[in-house]
C-alpha atoms as a PDB file:
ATOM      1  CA  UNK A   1     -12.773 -17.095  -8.108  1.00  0.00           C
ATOM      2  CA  UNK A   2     -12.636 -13.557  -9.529  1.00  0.00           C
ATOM      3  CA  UNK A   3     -15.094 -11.936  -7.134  1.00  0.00           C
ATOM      4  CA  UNK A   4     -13.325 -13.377  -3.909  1.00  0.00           C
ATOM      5  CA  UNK A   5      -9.574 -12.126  -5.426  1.00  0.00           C
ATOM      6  CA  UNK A   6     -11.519  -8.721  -6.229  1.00  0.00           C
ATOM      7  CA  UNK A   7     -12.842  -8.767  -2.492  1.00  0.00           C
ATOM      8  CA  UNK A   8      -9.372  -8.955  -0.777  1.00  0.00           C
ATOM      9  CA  UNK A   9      -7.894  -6.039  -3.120  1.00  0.00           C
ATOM     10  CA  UNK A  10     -10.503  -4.052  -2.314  1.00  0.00           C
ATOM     11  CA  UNK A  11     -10.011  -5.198   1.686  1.00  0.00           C
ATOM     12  CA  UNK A  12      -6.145  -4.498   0.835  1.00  0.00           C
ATOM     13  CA  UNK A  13      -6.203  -1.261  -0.512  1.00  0.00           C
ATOM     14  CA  UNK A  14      -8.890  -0.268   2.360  1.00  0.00           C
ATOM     15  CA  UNK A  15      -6.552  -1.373   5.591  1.00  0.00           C
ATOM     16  CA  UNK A  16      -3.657   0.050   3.553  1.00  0.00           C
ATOM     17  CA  UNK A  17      -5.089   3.457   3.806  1.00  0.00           C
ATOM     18  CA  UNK A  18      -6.817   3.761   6.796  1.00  0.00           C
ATOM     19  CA  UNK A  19      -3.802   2.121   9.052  1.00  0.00           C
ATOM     20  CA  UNK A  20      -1.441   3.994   6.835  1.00  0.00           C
ATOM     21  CA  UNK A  21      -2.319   6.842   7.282  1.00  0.00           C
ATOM     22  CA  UNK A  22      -3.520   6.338  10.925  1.00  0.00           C
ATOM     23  CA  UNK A  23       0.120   4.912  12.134  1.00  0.00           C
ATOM     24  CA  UNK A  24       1.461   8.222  10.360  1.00  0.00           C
ATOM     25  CA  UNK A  25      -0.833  10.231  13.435  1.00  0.00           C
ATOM     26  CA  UNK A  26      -0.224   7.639  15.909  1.00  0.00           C
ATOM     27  CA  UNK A  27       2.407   8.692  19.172  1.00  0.00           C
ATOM     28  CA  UNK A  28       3.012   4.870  20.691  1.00  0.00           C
ATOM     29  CA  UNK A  29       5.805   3.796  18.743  1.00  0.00           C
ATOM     30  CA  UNK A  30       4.555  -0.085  18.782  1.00  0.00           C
ATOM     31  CA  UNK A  31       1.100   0.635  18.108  1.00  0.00           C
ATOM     32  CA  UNK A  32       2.561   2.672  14.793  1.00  0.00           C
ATOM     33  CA  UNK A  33       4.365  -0.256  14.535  1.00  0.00           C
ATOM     34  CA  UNK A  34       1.224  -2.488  14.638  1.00  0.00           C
ATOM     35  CA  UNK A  35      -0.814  -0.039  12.225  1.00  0.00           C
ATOM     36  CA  UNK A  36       2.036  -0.260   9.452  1.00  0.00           C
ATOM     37  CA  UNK A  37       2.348  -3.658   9.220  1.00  0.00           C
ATOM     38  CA  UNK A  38      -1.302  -3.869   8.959  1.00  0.00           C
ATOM     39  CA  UNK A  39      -0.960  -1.359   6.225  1.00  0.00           C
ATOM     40  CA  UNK A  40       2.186  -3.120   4.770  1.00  0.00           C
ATOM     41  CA  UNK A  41       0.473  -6.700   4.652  1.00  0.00           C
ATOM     42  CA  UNK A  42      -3.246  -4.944   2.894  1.00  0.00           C
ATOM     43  CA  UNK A  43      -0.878  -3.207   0.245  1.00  0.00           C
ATOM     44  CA  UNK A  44       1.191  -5.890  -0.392  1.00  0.00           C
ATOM     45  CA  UNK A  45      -1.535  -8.769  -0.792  1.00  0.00           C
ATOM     46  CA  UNK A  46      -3.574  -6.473  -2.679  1.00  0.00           C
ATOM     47  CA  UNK A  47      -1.023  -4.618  -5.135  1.00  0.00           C
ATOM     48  CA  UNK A  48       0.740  -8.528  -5.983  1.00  0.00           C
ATOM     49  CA  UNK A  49      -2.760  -9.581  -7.312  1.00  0.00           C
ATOM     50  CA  UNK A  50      -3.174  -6.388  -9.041  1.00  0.00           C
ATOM     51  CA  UNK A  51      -0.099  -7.479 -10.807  1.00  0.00           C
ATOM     52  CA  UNK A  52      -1.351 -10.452 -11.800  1.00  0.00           C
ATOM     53  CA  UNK A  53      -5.161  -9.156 -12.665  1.00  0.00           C
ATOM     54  CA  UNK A  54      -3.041  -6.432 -15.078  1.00  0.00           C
ATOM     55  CA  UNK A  55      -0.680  -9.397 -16.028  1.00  0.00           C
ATOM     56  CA  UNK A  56      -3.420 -11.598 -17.309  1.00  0.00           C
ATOM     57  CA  UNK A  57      -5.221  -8.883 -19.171  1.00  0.00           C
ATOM     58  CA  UNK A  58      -2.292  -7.611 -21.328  1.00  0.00           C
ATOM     59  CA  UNK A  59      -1.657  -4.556 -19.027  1.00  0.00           C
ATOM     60  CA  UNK A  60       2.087  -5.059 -19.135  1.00  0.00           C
ATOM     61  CA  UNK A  61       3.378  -1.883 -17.976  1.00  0.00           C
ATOM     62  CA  UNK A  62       0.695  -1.199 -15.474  1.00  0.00           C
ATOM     63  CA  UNK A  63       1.146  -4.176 -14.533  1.00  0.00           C
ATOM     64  CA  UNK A  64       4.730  -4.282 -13.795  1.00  0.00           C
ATOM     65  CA  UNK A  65       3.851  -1.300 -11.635  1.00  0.00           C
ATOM     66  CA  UNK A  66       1.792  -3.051  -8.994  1.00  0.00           C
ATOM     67  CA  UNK A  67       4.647  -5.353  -9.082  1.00  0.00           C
ATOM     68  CA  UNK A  68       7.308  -2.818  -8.346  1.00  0.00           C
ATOM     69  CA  UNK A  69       4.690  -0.884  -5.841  1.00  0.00           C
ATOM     70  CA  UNK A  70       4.233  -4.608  -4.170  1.00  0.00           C
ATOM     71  CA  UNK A  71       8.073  -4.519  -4.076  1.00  0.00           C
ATOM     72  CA  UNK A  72       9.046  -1.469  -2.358  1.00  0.00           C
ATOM     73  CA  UNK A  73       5.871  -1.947   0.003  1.00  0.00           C
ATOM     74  CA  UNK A  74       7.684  -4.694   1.033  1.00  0.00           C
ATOM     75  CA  UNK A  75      10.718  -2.976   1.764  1.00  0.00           C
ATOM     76  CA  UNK A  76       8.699  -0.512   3.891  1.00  0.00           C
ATOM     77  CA  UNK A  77       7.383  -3.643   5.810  1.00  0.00           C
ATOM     78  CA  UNK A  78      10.909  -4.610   6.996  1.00  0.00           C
ATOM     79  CA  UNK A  79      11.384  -0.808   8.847  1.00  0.00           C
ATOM     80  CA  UNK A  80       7.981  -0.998  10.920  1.00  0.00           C
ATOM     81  CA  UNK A  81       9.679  -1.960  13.798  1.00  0.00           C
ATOM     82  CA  UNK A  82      12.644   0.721  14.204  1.00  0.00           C
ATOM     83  CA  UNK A  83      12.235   4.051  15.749  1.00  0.00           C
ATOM     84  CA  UNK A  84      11.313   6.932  13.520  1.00  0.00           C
ATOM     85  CA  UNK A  85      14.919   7.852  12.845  1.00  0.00           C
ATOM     86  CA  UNK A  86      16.035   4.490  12.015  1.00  0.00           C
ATOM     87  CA  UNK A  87      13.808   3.916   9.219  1.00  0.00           C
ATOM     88  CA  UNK A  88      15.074   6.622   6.905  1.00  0.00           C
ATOM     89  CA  UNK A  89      16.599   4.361   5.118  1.00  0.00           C
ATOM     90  CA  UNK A  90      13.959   1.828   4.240  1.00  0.00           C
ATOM     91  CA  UNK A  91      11.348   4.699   3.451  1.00  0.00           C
ATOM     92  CA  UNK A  92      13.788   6.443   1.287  1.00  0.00           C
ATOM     93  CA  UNK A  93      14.485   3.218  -0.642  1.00  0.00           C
ATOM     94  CA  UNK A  94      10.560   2.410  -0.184  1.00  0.00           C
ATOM     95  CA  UNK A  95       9.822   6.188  -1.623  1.00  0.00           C
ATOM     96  CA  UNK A  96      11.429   5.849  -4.503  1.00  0.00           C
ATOM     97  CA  UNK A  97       9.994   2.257  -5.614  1.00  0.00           C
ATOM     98  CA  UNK A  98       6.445   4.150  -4.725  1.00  0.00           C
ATOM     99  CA  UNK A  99       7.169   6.953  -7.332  1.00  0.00           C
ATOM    100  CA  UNK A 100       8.106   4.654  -9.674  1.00  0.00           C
ATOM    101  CA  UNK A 101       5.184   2.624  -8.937  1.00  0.00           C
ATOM    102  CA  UNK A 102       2.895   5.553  -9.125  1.00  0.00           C
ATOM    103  CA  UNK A 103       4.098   6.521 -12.661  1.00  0.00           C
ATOM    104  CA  UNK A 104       3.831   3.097 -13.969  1.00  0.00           C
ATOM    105  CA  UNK A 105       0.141   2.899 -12.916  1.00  0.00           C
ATOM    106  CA  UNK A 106      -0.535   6.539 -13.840  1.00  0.00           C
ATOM    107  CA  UNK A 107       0.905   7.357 -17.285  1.00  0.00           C
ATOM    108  CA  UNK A 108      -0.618   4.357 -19.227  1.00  0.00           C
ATOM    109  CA  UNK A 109      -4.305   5.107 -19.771  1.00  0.00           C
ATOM    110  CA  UNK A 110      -5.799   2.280 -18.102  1.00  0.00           C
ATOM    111  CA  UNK A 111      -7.724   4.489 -15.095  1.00  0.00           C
ATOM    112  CA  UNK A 112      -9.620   7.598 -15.427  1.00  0.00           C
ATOM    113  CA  UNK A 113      -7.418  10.899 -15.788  1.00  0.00           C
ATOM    114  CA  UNK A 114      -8.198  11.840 -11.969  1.00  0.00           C
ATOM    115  CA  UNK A 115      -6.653   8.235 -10.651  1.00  0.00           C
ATOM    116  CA  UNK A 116      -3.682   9.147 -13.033  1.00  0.00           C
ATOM    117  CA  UNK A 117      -3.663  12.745 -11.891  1.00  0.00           C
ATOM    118  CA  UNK A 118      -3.512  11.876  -8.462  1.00  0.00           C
ATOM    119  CA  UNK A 119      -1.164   8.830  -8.729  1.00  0.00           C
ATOM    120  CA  UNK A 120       2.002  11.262 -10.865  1.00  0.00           C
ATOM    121  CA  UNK A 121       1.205  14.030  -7.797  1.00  0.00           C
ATOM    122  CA  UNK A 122       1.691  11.219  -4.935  1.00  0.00           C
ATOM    123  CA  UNK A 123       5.039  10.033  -7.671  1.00  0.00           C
ATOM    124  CA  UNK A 124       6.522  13.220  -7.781  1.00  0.00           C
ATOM    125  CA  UNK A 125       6.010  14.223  -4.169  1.00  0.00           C
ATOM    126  CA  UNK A 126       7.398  10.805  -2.967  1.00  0.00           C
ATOM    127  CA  UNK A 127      10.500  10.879  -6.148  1.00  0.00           C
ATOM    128  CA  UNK A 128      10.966  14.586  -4.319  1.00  0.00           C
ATOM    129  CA  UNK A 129      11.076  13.097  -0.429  1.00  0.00           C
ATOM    130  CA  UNK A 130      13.823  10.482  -2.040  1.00  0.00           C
ATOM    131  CA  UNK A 131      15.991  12.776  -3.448  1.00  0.00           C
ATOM    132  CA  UNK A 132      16.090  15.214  -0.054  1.00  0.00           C
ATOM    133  CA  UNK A 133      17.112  11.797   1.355  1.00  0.00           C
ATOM    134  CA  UNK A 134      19.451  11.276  -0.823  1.00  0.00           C
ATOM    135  CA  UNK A 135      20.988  14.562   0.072  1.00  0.00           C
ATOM    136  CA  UNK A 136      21.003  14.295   3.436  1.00  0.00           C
ATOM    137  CA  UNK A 137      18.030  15.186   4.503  1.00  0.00           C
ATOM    138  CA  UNK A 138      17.015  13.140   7.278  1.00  0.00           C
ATOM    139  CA  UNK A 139      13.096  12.862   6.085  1.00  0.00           C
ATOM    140  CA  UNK A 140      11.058  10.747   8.329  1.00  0.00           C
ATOM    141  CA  UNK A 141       7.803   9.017   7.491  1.00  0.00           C
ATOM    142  CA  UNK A 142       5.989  11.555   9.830  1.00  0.00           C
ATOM    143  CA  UNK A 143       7.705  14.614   7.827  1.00  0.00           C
ATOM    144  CA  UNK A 144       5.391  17.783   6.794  1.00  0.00           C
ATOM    145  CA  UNK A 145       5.318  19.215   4.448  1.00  0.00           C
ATOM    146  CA  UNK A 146       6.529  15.984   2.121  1.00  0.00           C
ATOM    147  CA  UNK A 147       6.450  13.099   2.616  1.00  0.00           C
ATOM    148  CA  UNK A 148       3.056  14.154   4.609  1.00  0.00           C
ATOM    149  CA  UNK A 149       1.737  15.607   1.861  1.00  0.00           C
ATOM    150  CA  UNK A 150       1.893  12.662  -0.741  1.00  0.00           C
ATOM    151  CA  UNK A 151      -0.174  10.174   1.393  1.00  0.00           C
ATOM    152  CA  UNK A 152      -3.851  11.856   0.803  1.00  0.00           C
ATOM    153  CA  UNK A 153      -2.938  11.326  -2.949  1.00  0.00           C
ATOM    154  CA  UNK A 154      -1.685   8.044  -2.821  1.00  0.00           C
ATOM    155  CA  UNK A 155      -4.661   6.860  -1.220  1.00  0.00           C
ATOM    156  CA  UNK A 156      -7.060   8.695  -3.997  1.00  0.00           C
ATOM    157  CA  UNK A 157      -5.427   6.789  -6.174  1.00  0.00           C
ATOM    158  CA  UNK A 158      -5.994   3.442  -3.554  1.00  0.00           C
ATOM    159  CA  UNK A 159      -9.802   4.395  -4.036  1.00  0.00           C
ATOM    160  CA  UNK A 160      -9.307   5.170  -7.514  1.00  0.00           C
ATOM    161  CA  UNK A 161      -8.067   1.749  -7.933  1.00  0.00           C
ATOM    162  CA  UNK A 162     -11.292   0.441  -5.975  1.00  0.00           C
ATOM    163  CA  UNK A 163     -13.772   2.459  -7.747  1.00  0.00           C
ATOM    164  CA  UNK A 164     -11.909   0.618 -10.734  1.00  0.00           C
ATOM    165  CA  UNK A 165     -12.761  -2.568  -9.919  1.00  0.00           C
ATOM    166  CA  UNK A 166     -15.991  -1.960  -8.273  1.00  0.00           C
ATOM    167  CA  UNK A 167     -17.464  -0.908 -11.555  1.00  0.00           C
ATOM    168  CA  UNK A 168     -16.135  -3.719 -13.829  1.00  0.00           C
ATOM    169  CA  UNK A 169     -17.964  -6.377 -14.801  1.00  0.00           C
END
């Protein structure tokens, strides 16, 4: 039962990124639509059974951090649908539960140093797109220089979380 469970995350974390990042580039407003919730359900799926896998093998804390990043993945999910400017709500509150979620994975010393690396960059860049929200700013998911600039490290740490579980045993 583990391999098939390992399978999926591995299938999560891979449609995650790729439609993640491809419904960032996308123009048609329903097929970003389409390519986020494709990215919201991967993520999801695959970060609630990382909670459990971390769970189960006395990972608390990084545990609890696939649980919070399963959370505000979530809360992304229910925005998909609105226009751009709409949505700055949900990805603000989404932002933040990623930063946390990225520290909680990345500060204990369960991956290698570059997954950790990569995962408090994505945190702080995300924590940073939050606070401008918080402000005022109206930062969309589309926004360059941040948020734009925290997805390629979020999803080294996605393949940092594969190449995890690809080489246990």
């Amino acid at each position: 039962m583990k391999r098939p469970l390992n399978a999926v995350v591995i299938v999560g974390l891979m449609l995650g990124g790729i439609f993640g990042m491809a419904g960032t580039f996308v123009g048609d407003p329903r097929l970003r639509a389409v390519f986020w919730a494709i990215d919201g359900l991967g993520l999801i799926v695959a970060t609630a059974i990382l909670a459990l896998k971390h769970f189960r093998s006395g990972n608390d804390a990084v545990a609890a951090g696939f649980l919070v990043y399963c959370i505000g993945e979530s809360v992304m999910l229910g925005g998909t649908a609105q226009p751009l400017n709409a949505m700055v709500p949900t990805f603000g509150a989404g932002s933040a539960m990623w930063a946390a979620a990225l520290l909680m994975t990345g500060i204990p010393r369960r991956f290698a140093i570059w997954v950790r690396v990569v995962s408090i960059i994505a945190a702080l860049i995300f924590a940073t797109s939050f606070a401008e929200i918080l402000w005022g700013k109206p930062v969309l998911p589309t926004s360059s220089p941040l948020p734009g600039l925290g997805y390629p490290f979020m999803i080294l740490a996605y393949c940092g979380w594969i190449w995890t579980m690809v080489r246990e045993r």
